[in-house]
C-alpha atoms as a PDB file:
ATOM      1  CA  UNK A   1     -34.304 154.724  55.110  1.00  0.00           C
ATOM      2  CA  UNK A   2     -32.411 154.194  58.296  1.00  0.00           C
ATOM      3  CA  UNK A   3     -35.370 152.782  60.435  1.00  0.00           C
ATOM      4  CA  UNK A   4     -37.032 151.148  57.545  1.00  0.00           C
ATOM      5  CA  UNK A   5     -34.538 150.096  55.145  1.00  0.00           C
ATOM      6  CA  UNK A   6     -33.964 150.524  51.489  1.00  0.00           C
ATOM      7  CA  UNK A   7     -37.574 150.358  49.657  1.00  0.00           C
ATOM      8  CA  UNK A   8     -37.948 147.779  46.737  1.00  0.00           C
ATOM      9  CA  UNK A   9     -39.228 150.753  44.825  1.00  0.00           C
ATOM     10  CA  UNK A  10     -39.585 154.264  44.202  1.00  0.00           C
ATOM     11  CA  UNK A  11     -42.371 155.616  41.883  1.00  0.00           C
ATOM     12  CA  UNK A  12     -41.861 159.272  41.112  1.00  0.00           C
ATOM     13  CA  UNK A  13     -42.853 161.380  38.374  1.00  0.00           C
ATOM     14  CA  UNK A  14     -39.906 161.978  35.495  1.00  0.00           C
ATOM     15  CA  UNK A  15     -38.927 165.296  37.258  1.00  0.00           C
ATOM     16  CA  UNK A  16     -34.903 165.117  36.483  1.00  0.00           C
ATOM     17  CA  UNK A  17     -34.615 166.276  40.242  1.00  0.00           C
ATOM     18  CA  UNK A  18     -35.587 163.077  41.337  1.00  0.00           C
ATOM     19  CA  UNK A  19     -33.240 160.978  39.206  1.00  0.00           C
ATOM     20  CA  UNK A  20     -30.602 163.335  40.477  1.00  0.00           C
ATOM     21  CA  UNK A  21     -31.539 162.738  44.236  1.00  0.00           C
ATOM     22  CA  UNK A  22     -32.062 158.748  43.999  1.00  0.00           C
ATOM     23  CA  UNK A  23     -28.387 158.606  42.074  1.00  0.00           C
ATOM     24  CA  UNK A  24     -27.625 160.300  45.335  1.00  0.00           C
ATOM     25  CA  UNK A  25     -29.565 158.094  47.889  1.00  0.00           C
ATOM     26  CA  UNK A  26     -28.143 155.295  45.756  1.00  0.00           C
ATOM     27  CA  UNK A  27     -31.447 153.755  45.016  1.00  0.00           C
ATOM     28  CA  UNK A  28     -31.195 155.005  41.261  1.00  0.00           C
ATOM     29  CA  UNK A  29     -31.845 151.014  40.300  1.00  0.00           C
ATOM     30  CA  UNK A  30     -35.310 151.342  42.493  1.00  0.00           C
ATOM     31  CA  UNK A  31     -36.677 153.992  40.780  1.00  0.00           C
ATOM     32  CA  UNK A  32     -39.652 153.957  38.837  1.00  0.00           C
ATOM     33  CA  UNK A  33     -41.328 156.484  36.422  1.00  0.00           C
ATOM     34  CA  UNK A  34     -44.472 154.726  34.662  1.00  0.00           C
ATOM     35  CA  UNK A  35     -47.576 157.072  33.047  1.00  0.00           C
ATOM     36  CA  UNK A  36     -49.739 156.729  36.137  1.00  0.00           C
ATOM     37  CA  UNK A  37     -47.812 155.088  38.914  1.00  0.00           C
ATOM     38  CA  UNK A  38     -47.937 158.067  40.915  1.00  0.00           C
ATOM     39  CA  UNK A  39     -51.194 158.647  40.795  1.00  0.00           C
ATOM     40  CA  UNK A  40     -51.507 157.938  44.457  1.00  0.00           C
ATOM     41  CA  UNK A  41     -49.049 160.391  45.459  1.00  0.00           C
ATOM     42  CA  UNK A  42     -50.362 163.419  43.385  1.00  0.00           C
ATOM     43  CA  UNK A  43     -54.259 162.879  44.086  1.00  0.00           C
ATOM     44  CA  UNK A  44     -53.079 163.419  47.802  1.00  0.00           C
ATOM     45  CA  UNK A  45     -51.365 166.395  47.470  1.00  0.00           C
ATOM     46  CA  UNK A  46     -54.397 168.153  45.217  1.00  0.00           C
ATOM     47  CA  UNK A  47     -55.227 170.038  48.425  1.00  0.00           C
ATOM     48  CA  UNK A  48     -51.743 171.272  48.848  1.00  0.00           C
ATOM     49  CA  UNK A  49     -52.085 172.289  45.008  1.00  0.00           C
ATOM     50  CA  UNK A  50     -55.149 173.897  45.125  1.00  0.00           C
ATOM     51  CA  UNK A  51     -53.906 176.203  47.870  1.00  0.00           C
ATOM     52  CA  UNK A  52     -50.829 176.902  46.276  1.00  0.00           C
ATOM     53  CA  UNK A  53     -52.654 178.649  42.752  1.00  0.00           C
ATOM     54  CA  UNK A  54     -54.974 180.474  44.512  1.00  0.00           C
ATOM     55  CA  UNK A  55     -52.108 182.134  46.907  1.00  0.00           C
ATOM     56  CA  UNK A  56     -50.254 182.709  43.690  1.00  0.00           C
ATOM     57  CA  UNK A  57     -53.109 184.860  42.233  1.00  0.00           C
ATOM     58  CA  UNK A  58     -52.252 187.371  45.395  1.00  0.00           C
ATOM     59  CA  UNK A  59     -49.262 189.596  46.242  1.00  0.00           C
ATOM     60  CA  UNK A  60     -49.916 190.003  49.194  1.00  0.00           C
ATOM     61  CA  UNK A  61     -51.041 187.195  52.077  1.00  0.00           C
ATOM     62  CA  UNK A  62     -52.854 190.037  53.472  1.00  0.00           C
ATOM     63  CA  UNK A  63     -54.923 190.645  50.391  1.00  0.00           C
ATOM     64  CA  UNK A  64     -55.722 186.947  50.117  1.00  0.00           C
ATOM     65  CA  UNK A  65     -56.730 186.570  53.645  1.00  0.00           C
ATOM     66  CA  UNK A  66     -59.164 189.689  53.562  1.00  0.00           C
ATOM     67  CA  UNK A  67     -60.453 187.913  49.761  1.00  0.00           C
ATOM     68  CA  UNK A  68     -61.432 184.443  51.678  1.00  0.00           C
ATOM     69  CA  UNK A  69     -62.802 185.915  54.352  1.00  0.00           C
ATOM     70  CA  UNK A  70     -65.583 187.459  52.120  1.00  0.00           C
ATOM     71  CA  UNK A  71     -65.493 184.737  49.860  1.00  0.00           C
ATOM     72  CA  UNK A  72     -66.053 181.951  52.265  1.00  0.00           C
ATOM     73  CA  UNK A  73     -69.311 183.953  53.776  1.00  0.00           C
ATOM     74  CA  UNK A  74     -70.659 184.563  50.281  1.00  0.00           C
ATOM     75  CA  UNK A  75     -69.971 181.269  48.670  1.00  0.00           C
ATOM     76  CA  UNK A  76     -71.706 179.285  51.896  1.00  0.00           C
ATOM     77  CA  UNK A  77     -74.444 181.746  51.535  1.00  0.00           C
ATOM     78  CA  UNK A  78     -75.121 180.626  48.263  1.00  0.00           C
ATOM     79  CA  UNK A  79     -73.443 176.944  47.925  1.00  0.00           C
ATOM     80  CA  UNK A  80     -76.242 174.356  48.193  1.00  0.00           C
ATOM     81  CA  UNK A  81     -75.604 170.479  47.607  1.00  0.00           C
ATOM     82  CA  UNK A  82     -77.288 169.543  44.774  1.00  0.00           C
ATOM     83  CA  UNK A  83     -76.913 166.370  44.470  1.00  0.00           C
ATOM     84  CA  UNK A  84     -78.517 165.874  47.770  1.00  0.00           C
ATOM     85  CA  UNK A  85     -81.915 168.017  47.853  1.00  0.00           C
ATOM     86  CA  UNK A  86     -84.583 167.851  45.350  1.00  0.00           C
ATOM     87  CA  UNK A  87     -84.470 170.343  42.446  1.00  0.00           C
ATOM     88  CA  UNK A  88     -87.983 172.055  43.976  1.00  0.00           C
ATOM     89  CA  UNK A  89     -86.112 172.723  47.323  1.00  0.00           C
ATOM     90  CA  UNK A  90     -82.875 173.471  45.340  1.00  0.00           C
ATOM     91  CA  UNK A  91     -84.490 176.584  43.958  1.00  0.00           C
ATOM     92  CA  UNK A  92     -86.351 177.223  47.398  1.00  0.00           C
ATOM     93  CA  UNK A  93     -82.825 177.610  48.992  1.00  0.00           C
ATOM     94  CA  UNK A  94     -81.539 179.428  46.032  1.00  0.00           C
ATOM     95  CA  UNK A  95     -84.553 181.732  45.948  1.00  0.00           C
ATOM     96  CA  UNK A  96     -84.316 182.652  49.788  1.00  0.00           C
ATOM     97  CA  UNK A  97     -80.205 183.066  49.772  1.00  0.00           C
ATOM     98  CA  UNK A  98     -80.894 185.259  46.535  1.00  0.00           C
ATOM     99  CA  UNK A  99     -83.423 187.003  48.429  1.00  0.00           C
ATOM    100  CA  UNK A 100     -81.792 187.526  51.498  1.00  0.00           C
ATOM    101  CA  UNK A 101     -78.348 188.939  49.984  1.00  0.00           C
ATOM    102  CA  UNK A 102     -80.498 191.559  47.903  1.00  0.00           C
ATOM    103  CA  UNK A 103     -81.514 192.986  51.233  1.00  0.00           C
ATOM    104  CA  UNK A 104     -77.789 193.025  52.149  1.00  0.00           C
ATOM    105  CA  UNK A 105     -76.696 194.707  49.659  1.00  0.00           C
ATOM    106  CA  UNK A 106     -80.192 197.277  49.420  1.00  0.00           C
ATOM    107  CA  UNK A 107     -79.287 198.261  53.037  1.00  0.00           C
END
């Protein structure tokens, strides 16, 4: 706010913390809270989000970092696009990964 300026207006969510903090700010006046104003601002932090439930499911970061190292090498083993290839040389990839990680596992 001190290189900018005040903003015309703030959209936030109706979190009470944010009331609290524009009373503070003095901007309370600016602030807006609509159904889907913020829709913006959430959709970019889904990443963030994402990240944060699946470290919650853990107790340890330890655990979760030996969990997405498997993960990761199994799920690209396995994850093919779709939408992209034909369904004949969806099941072709499908087949061969299937194929493949029974020998893994057999040896």
């Amino acid at each position: 706010m001190k290189r900018y300026g005040n903003s015309k207006v703030v959209v936030t969510d109706k979190c009470p913390s944010y009331r609290a903090a524009m009373k503070v700010i003095g901007s309370e006046r600016r602030q807006e809270t609509g159904r889907h104003l913020n829709n913006r601002a959430e959709n970019s932090h889904l990443p963030f989000r994402r990240r944060e439930r699946a470290i919650s499911r853990f107790r340890r970061m330890r655990s979760l970092q030996k969990f997405i190292s498997i993960h990761s090498s199994v799920y690209n083993h396995f994850n093919h696009q779709r939408s992209i290839e034909s369904r004949a040389r969806f099941d072709s990839l499908r087949d061969a990964a299937l194929l493949e990680w029974r020998e893994l596992v057999a040896a």
